[in-house]
PDB file of N, CA and C in Angstrom:
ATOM      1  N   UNK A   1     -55.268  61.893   9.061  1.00  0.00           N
ATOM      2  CA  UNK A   1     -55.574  60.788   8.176  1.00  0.00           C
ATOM      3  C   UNK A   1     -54.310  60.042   7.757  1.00  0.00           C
ATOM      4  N   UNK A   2     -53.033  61.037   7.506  1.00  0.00           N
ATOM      5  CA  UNK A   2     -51.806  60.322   7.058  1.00  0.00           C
ATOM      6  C   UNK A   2     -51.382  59.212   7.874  1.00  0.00           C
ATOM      7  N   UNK A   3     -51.486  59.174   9.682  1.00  0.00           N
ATOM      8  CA  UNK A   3     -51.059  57.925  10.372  1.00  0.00           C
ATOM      9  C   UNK A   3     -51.892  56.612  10.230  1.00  0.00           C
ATOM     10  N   UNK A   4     -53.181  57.112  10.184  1.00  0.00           N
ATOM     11  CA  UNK A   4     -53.930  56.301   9.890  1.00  0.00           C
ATOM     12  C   UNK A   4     -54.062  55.310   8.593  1.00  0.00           C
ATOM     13  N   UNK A   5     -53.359  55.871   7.202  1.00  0.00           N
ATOM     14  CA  UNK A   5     -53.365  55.185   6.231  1.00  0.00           C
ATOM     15  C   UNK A   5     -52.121  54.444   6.323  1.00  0.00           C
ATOM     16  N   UNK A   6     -51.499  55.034   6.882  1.00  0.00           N
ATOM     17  CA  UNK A   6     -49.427  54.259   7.419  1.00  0.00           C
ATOM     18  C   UNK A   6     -50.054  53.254   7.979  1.00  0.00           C
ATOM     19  N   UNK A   7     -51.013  53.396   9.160  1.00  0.00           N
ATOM     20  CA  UNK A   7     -51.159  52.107  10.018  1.00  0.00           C
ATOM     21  C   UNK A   7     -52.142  50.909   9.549  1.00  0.00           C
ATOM     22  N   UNK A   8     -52.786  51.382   8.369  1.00  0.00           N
ATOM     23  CA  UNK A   8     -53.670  50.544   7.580  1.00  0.00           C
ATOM     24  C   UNK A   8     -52.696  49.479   6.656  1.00  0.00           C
ATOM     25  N   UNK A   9     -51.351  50.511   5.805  1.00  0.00           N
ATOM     26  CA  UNK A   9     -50.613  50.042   5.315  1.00  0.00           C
ATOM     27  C   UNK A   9     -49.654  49.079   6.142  1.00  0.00           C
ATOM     28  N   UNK A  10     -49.177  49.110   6.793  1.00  0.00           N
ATOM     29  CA  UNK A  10     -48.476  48.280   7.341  1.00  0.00           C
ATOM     30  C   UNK A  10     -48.800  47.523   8.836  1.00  0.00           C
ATOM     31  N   UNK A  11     -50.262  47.320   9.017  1.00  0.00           N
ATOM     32  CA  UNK A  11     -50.613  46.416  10.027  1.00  0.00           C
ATOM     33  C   UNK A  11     -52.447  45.654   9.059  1.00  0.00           C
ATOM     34  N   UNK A  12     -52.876  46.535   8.365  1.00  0.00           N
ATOM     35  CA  UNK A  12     -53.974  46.205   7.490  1.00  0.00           C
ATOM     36  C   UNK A  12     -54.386  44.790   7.127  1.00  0.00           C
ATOM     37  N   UNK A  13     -55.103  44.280   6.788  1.00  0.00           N
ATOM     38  CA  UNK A  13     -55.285  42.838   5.951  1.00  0.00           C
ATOM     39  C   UNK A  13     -55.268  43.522   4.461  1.00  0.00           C
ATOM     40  N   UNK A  14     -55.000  42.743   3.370  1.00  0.00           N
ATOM     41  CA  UNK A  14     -55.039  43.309   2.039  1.00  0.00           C
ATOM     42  C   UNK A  14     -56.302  42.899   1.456  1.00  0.00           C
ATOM     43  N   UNK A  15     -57.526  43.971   1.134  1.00  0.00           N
ATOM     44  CA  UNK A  15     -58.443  43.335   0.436  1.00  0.00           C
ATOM     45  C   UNK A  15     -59.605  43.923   1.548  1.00  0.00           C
ATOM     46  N   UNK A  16     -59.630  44.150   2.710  1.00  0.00           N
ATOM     47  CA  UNK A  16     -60.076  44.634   3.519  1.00  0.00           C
ATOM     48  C   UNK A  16     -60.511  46.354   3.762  1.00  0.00           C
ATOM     49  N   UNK A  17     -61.563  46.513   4.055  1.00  0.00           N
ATOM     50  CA  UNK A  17     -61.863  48.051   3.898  1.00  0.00           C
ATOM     51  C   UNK A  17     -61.297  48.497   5.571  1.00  0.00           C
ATOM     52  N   UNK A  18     -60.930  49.601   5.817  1.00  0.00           N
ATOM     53  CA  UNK A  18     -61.050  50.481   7.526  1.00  0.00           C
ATOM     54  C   UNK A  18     -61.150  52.091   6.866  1.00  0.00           C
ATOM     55  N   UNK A  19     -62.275  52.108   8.122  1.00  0.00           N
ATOM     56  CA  UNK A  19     -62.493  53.807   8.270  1.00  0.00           C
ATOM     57  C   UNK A  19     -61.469  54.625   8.875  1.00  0.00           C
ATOM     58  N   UNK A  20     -61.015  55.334   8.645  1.00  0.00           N
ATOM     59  CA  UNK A  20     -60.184  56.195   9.076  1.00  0.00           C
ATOM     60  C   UNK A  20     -60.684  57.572   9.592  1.00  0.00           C
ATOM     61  N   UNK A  21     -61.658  57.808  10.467  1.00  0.00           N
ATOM     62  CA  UNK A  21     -62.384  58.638  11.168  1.00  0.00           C
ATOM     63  C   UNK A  21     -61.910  59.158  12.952  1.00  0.00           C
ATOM     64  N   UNK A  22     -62.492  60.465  12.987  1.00  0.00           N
ATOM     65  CA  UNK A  22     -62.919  60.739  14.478  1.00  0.00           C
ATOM     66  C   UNK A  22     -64.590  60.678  14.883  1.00  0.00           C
ATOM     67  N   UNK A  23     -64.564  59.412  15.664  1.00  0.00           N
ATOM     68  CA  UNK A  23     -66.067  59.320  16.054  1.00  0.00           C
ATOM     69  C   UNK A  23     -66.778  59.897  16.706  1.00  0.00           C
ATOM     70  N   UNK A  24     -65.813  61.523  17.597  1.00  0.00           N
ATOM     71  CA  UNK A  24     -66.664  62.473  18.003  1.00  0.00           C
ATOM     72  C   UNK A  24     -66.489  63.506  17.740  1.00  0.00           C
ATOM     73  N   UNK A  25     -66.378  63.190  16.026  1.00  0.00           N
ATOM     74  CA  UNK A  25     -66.295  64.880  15.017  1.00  0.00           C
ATOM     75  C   UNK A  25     -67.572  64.223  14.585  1.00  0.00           C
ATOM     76  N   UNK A  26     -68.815  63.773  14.328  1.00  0.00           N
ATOM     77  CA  UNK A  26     -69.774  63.956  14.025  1.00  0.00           C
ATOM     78  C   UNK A  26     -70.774  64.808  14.284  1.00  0.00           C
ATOM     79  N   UNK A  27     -71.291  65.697  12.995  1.00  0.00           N
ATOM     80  CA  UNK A  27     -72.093  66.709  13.459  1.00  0.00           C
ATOM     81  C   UNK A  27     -72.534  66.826  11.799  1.00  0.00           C
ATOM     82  N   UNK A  28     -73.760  67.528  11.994  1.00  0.00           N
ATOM     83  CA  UNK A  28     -74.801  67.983  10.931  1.00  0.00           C
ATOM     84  C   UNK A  28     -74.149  68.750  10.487  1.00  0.00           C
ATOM     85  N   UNK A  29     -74.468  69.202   9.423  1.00  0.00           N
ATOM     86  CA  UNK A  29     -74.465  70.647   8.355  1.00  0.00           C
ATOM     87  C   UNK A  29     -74.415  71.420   8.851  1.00  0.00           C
ATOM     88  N   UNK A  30     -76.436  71.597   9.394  1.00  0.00           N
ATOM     89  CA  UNK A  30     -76.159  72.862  10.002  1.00  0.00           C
ATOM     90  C   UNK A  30     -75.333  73.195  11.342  1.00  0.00           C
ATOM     91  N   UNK A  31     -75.364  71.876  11.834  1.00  0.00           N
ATOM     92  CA  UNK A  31     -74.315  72.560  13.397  1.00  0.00           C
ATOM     93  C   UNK A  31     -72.982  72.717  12.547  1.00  0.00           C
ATOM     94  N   UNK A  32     -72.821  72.322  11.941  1.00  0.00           N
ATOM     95  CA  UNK A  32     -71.099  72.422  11.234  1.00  0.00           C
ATOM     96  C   UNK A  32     -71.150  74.265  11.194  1.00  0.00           C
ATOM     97  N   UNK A  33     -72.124  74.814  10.611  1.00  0.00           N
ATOM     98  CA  UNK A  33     -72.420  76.168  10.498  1.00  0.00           C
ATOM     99  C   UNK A  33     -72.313  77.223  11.298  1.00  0.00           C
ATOM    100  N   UNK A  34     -73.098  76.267  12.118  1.00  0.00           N
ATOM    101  CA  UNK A  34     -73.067  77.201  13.674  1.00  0.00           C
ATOM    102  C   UNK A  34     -71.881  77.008  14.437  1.00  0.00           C
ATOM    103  N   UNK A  35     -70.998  75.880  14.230  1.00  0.00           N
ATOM    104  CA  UNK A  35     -69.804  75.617  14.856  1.00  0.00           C
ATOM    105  C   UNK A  35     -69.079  76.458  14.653  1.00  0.00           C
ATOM    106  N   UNK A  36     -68.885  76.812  13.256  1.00  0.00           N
ATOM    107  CA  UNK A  36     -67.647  77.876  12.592  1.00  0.00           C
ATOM    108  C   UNK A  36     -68.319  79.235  12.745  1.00  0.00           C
ATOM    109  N   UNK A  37     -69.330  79.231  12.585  1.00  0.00           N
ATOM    110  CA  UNK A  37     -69.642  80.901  12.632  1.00  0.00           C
ATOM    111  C   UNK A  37     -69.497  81.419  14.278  1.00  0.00           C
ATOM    112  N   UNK A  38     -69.975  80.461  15.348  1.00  0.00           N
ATOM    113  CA  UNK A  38     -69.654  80.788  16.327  1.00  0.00           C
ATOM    114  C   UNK A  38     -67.857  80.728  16.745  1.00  0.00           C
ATOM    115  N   UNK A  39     -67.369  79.960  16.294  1.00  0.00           N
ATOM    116  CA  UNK A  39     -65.924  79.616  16.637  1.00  0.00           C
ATOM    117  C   UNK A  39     -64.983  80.046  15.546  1.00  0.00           C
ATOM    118  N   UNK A  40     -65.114  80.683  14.748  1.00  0.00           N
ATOM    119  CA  UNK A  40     -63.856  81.416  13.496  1.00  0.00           C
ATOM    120  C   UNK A  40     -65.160  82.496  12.940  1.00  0.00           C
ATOM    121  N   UNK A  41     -65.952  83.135  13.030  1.00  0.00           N
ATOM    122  CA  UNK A  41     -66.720  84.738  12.653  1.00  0.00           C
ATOM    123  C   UNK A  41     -66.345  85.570  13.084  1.00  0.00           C
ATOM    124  N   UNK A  42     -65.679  85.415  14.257  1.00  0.00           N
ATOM    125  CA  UNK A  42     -65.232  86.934  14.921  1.00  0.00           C
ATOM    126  C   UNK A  42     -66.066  87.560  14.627  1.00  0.00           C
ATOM    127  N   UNK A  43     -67.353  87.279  15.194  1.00  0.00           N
ATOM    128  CA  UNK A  43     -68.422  88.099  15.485  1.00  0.00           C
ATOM    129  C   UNK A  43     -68.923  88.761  14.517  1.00  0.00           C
ATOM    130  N   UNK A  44     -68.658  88.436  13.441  1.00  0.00           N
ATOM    131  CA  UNK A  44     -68.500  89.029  12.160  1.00  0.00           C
ATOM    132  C   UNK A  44     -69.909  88.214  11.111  1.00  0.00           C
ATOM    133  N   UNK A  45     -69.828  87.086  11.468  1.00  0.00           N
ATOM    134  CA  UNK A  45     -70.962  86.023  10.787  1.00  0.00           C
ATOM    135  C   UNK A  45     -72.137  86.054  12.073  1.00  0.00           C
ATOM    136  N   UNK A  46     -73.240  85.535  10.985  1.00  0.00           N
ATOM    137  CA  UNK A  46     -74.430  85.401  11.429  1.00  0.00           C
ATOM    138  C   UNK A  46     -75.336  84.367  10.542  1.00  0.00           C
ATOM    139  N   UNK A  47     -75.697  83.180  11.745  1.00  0.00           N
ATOM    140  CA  UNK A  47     -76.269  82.346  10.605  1.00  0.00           C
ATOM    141  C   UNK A  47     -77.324  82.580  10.527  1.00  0.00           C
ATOM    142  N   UNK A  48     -78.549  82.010   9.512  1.00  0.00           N
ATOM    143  CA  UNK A  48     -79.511  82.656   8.920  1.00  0.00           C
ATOM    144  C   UNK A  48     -80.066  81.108   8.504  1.00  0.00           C
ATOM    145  N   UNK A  49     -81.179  80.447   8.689  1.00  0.00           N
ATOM    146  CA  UNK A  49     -82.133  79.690   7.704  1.00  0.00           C
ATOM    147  C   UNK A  49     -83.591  80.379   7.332  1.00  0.00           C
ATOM    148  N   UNK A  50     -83.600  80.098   6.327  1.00  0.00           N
ATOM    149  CA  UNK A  50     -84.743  80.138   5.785  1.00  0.00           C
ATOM    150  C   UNK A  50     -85.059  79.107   4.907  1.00  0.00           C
ATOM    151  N   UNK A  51     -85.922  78.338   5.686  1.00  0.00           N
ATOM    152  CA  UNK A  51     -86.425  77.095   5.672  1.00  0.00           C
ATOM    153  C   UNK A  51     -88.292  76.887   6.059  1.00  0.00           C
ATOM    154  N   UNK A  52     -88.502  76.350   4.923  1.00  0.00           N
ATOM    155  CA  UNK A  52     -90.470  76.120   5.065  1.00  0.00           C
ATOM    156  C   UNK A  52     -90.586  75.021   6.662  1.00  0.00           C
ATOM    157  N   UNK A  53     -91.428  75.605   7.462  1.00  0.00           N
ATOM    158  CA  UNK A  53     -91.574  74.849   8.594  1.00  0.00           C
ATOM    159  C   UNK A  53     -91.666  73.167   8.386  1.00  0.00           C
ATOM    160  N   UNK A  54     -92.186  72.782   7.431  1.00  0.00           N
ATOM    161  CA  UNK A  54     -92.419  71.332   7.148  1.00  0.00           C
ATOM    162  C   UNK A  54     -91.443  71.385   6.358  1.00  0.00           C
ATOM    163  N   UNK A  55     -90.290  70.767   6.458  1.00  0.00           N
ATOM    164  CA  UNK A  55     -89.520  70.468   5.414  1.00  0.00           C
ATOM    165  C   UNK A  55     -89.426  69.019   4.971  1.00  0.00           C
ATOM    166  N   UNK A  56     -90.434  68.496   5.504  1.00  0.00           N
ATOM    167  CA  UNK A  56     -90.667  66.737   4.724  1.00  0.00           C
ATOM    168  C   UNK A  56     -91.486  67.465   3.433  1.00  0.00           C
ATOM    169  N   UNK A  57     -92.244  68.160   3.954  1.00  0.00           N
ATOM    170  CA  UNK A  57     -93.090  68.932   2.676  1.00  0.00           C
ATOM    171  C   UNK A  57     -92.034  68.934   0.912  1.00  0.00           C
ATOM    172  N   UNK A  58     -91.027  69.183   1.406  1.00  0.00           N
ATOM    173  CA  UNK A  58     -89.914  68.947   0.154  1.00  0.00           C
ATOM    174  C   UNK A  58     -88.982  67.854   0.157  1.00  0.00           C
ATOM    175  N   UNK A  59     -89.250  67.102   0.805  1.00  0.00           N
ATOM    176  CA  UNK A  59     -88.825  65.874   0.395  1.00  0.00           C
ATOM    177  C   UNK A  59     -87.175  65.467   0.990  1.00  0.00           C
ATOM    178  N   UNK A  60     -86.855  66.365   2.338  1.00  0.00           N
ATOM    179  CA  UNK A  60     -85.878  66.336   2.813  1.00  0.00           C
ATOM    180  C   UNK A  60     -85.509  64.831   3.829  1.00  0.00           C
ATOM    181  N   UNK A  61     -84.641  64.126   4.067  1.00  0.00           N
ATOM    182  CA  UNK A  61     -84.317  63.262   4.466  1.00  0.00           C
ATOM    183  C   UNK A  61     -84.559  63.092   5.893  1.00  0.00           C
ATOM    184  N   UNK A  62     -84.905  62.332   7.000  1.00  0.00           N
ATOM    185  CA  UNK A  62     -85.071  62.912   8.608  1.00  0.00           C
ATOM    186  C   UNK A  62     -83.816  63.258   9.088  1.00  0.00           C
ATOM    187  N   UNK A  63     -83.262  63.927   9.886  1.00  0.00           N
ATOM    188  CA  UNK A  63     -82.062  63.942  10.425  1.00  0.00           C
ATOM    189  C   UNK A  63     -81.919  62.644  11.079  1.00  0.00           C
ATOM    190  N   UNK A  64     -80.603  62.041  10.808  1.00  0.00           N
ATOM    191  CA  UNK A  64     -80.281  60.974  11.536  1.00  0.00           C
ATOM    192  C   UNK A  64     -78.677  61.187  11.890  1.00  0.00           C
ATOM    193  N   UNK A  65     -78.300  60.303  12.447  1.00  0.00           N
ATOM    194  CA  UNK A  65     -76.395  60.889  12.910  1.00  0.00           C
ATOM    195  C   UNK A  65     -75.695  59.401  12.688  1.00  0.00           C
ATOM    196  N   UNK A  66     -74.913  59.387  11.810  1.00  0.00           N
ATOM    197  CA  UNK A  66     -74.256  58.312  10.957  1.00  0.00           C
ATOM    198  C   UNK A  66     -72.771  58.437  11.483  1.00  0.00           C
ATOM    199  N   UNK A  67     -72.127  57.421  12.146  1.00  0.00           N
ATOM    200  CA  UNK A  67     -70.684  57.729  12.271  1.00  0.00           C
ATOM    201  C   UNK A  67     -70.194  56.794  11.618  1.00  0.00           C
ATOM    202  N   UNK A  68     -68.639  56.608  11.366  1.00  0.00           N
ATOM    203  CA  UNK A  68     -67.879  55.529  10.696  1.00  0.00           C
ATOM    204  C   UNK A  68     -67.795  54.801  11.843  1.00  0.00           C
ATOM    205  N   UNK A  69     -67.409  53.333  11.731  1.00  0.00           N
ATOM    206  CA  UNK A  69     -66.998  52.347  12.856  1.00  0.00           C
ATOM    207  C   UNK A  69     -65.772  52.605  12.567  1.00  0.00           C
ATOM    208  N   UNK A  70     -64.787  52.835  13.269  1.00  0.00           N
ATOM    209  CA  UNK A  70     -63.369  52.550  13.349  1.00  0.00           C
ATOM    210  C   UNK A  70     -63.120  51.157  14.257  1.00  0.00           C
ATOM    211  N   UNK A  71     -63.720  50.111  14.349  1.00  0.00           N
ATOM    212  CA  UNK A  71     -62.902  49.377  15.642  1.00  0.00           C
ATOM    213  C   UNK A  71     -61.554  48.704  15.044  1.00  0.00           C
ATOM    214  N   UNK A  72     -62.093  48.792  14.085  1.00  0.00           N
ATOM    215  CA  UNK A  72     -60.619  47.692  12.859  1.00  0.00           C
ATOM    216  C   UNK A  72     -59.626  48.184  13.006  1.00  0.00           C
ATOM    217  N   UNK A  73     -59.461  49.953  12.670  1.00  0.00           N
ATOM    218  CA  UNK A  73     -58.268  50.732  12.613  1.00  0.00           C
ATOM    219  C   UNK A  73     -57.842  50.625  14.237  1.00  0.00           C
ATOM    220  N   UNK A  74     -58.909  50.967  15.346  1.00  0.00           N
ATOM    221  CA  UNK A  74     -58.449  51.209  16.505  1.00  0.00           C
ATOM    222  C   UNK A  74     -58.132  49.786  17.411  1.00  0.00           C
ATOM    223  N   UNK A  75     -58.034  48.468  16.468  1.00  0.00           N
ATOM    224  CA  UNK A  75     -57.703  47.962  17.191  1.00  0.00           C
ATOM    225  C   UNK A  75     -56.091  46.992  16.990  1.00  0.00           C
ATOM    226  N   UNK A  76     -55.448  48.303  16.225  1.00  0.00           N
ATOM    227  CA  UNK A  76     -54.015  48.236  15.784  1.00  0.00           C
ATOM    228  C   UNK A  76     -53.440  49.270  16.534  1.00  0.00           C
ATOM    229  N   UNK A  77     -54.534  50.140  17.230  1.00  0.00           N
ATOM    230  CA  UNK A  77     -53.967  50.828  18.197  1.00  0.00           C
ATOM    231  C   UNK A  77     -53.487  52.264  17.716  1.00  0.00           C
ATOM    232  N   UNK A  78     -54.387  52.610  16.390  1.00  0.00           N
ATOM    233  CA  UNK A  78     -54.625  54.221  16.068  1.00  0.00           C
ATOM    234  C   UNK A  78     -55.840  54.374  16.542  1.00  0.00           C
ATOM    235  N   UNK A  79     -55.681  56.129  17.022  1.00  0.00           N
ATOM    236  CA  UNK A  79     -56.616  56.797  17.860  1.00  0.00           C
ATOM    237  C   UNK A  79     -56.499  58.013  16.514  1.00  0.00           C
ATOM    238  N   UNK A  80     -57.798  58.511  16.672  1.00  0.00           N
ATOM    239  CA  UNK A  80     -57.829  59.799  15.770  1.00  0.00           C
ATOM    240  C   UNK A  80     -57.486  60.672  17.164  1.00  0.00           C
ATOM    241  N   UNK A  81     -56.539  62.003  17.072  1.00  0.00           N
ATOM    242  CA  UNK A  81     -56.007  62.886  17.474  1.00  0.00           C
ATOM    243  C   UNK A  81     -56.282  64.275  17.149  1.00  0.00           C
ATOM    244  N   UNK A  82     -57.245  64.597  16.505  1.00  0.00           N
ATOM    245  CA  UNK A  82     -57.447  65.657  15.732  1.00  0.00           C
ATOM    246  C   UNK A  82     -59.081  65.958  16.064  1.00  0.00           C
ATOM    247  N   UNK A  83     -59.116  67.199  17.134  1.00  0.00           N
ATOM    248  CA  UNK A  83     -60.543  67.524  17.479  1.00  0.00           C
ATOM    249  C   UNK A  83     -61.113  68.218  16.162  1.00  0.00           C
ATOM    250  N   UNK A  84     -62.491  68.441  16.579  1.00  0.00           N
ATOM    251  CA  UNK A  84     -63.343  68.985  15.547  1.00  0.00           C
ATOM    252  C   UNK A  84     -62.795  70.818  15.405  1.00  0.00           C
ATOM    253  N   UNK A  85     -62.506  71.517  16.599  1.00  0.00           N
ATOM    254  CA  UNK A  85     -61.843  72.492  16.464  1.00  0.00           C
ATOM    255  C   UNK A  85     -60.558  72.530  15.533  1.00  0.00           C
ATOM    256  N   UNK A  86     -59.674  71.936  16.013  1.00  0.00           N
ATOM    257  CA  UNK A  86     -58.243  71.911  15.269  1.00  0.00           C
ATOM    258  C   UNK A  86     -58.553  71.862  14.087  1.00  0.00           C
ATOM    259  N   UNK A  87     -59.666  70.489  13.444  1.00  0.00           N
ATOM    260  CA  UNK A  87     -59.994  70.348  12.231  1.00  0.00           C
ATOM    261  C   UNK A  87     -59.742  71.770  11.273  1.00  0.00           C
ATOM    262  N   UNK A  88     -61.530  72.448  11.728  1.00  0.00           N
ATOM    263  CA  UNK A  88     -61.788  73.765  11.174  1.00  0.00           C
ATOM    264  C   UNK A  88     -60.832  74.455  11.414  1.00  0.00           C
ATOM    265  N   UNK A  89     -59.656  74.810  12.234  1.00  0.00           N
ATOM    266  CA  UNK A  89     -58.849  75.780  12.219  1.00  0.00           C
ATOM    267  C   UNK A  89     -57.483  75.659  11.047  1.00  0.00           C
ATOM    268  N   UNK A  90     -57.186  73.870  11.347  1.00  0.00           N
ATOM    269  CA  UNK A  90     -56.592  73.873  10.036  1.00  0.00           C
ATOM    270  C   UNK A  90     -56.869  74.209   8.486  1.00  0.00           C
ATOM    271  N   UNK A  91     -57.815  73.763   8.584  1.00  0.00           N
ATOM    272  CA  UNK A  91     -58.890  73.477   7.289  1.00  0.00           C
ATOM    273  C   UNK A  91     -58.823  75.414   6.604  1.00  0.00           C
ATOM    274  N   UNK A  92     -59.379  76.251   7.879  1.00  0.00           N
ATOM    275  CA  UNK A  92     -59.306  77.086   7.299  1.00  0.00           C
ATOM    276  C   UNK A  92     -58.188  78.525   7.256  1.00  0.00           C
ATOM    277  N   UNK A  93     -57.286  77.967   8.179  1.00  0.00           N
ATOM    278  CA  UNK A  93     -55.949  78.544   7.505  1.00  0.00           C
ATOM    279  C   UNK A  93     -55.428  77.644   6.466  1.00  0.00           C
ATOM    280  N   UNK A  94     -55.498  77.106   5.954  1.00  0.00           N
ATOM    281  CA  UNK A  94     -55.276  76.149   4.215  1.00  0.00           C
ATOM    282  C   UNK A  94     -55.743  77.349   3.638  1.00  0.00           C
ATOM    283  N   UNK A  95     -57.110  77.362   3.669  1.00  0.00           N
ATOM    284  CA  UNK A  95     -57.930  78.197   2.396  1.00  0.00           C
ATOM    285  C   UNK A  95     -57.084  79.477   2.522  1.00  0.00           C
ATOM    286  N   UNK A  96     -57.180  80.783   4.097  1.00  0.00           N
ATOM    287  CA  UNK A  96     -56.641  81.955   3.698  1.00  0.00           C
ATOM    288  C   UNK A  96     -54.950  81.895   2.885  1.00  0.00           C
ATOM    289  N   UNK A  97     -53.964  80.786   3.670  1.00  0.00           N
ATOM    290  CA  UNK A  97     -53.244  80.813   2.730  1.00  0.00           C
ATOM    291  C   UNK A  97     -53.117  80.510   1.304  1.00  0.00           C
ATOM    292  N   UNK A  98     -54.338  79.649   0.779  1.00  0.00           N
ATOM    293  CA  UNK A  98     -54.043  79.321  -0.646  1.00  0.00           C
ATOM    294  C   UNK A  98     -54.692  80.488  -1.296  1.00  0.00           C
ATOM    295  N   UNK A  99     -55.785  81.202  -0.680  1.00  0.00           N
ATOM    296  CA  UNK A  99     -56.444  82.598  -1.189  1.00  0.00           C
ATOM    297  C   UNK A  99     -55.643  83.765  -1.138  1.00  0.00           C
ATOM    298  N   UNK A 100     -54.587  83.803  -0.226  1.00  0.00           N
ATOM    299  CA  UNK A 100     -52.954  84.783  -0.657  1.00  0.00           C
ATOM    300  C   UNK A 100     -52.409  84.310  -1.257  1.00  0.00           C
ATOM    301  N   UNK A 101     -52.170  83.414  -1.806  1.00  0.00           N
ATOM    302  CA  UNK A 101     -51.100  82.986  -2.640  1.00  0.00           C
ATOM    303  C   UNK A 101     -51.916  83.067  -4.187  1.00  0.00           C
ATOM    304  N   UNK A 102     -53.179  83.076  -4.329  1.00  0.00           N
ATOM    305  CA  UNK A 102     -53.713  83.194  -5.724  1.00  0.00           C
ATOM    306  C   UNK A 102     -53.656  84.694  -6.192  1.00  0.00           C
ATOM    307  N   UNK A 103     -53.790  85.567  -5.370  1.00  0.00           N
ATOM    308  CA  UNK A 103     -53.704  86.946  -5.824  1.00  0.00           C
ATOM    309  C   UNK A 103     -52.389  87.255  -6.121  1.00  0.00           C
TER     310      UNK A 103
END
């Protein structure tokens, strides 16, 4: 995200919005779930729903798949660089180190 706000800052219009996204890190909840439990559980996790077969029955939203447009940012010639893997792997060596460092 940091090159991306550099390249907003100093090629940007002022007053103007840009997304600063990867347009093929989009994914649901639950695949987000199944992503990490299959790819950082070490076999260790197991996902689990328990969910009423009709879930319009509660008033749940349809699944739909929403991405950001980047063409604004990408057409200053930033590319997001950062897969959906790397993401979660960074993401969650952050947490174990900030969870050693609290004890």
């Amino acid at each position: 995200a940091v090159p991306g706000i550099l390249t907003v800052l100093a090629k940007g219009t002022s007053g103007e919005a840009y997304n600063i996204a990867n347009p093929g890190t989009t994914i649901s909840i639950a695949g987000m779930a199944k992503f990490v439990c299959e790819n950082f559980g070490k076999g260790q996790s197991q996902l689990e729903f328990d969910l009423n077969k009709d879930e319009s029955a509660f008033g749940y939203n349809p699944t739909i798949k929403i991405s950001l447009v980047t063409d604004k940012i990408s057409n200053f010639g930033w590319q997001a660089k950062t897969d959906l893997y790397e993401m979660f792997e960074r993401t969650i060596a952050s947490l174990r180190l900030k969870f050693q460092l609290s004890k």
